[in-house]
Protein backbone atom coordinates (compact mmCIF):
# COMPACT_ATOMS: atom_id res chain seq x y z
CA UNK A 1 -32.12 -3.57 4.91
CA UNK A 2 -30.64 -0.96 6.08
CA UNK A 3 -27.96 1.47 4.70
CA UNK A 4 -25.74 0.43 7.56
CA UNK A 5 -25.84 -3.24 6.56
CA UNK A 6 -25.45 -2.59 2.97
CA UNK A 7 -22.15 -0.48 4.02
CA UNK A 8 -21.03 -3.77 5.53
CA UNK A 9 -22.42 -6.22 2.56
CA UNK A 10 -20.95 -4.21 0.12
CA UNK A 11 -17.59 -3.62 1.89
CA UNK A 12 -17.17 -7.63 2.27
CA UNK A 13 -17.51 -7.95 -1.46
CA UNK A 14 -14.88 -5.20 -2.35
CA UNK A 15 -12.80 -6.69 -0.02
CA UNK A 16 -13.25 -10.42 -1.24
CA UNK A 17 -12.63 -8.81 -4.91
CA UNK A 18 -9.79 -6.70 -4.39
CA UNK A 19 -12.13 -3.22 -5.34
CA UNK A 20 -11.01 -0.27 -4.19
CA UNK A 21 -13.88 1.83 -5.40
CA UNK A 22 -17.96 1.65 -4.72
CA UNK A 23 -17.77 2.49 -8.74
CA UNK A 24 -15.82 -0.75 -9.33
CA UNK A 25 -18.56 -2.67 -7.43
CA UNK A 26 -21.15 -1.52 -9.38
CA UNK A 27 -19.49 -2.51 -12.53
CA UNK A 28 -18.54 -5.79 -11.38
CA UNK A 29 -22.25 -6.44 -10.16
CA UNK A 30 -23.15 -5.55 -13.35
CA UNK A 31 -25.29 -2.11 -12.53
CA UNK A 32 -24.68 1.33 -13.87
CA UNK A 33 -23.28 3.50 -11.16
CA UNK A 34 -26.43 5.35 -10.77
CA UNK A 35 -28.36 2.53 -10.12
CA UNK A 36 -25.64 1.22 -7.89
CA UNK A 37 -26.17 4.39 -5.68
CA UNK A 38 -29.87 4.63 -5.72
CA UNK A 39 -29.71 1.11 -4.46
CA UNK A 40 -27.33 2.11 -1.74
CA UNK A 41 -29.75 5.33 -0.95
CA UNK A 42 -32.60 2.75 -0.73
CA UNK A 43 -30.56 0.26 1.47
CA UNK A 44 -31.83 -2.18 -1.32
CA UNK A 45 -28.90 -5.13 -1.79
CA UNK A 46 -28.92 -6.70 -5.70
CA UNK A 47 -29.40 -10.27 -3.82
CA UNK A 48 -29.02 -12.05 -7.19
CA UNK A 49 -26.03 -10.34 -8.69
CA UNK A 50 -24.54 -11.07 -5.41
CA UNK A 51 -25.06 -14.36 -5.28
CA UNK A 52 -24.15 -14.89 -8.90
CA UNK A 53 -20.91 -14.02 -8.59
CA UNK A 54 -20.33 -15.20 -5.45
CA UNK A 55 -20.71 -18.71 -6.41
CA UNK A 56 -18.85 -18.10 -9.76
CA UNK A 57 -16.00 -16.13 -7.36
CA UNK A 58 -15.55 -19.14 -4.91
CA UNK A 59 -16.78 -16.25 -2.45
CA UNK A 60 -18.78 -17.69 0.49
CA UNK A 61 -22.35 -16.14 0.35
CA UNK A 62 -22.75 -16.67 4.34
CA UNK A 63 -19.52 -14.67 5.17
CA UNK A 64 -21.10 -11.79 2.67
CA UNK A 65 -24.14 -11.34 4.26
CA UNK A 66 -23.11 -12.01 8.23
CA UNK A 67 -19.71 -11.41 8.41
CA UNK A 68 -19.78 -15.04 9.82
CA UNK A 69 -17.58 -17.97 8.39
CA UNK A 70 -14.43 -17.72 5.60
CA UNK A 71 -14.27 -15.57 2.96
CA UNK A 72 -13.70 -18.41 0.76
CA UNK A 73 -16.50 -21.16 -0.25
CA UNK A 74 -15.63 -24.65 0.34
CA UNK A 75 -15.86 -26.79 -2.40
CA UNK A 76 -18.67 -29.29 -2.30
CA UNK A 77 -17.32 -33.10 -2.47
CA UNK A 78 -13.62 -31.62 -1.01
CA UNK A 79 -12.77 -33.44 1.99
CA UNK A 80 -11.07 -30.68 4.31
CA UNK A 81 -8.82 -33.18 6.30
CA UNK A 82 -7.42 -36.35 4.58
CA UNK A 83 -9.02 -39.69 5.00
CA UNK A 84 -8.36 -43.14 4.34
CA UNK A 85 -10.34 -45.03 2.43
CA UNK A 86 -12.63 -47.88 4.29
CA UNK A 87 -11.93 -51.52 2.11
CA UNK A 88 -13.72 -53.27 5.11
CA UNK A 89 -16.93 -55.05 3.08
């Protein structure tokens, strides 16, 4: 990956959690700062601390990566439009 993708990774997630600061990230990913920015020299994304707290966020892991999608994760089992319920048997 390169560093221009993990410029836009990283940007979605301080966007999605209200950072203002590339420090902030690192803390809320759980890495010391210098390991945050040797990753980010590397171009190497923390895939599991991302997806962690994604999920635990409500933050849709799709939209992080791609750009594609909602910010927001649907919950599984919520309908998005109401329904009626079938009685026929």
């Amino acid at each position: 990956m390169n560093e221009f993708m993990f410029e836009d990774v990283t940007g979605r997630l301080r966007q999605a959690w209200g950072l203002t600061s590339e420090t902030a990230l690192a803390d809320a990913l759980g890495l010391a700062s210098s390991a945050y920015f040797n990753r980010k020299k590397a171009g190497s994304l923390p895939h599991a601390e991302i997806a962690r707290l994604a999920v635990q966020r409500g933050i849709n892991l799709d939209w992080v990566l791609t750009g594609e999608g909602s910010m927001r994760q649907h919950k599984a089992g919520v309908p998005t439009k109401r329904t009626r319920p079938s009685f026929r048997t």
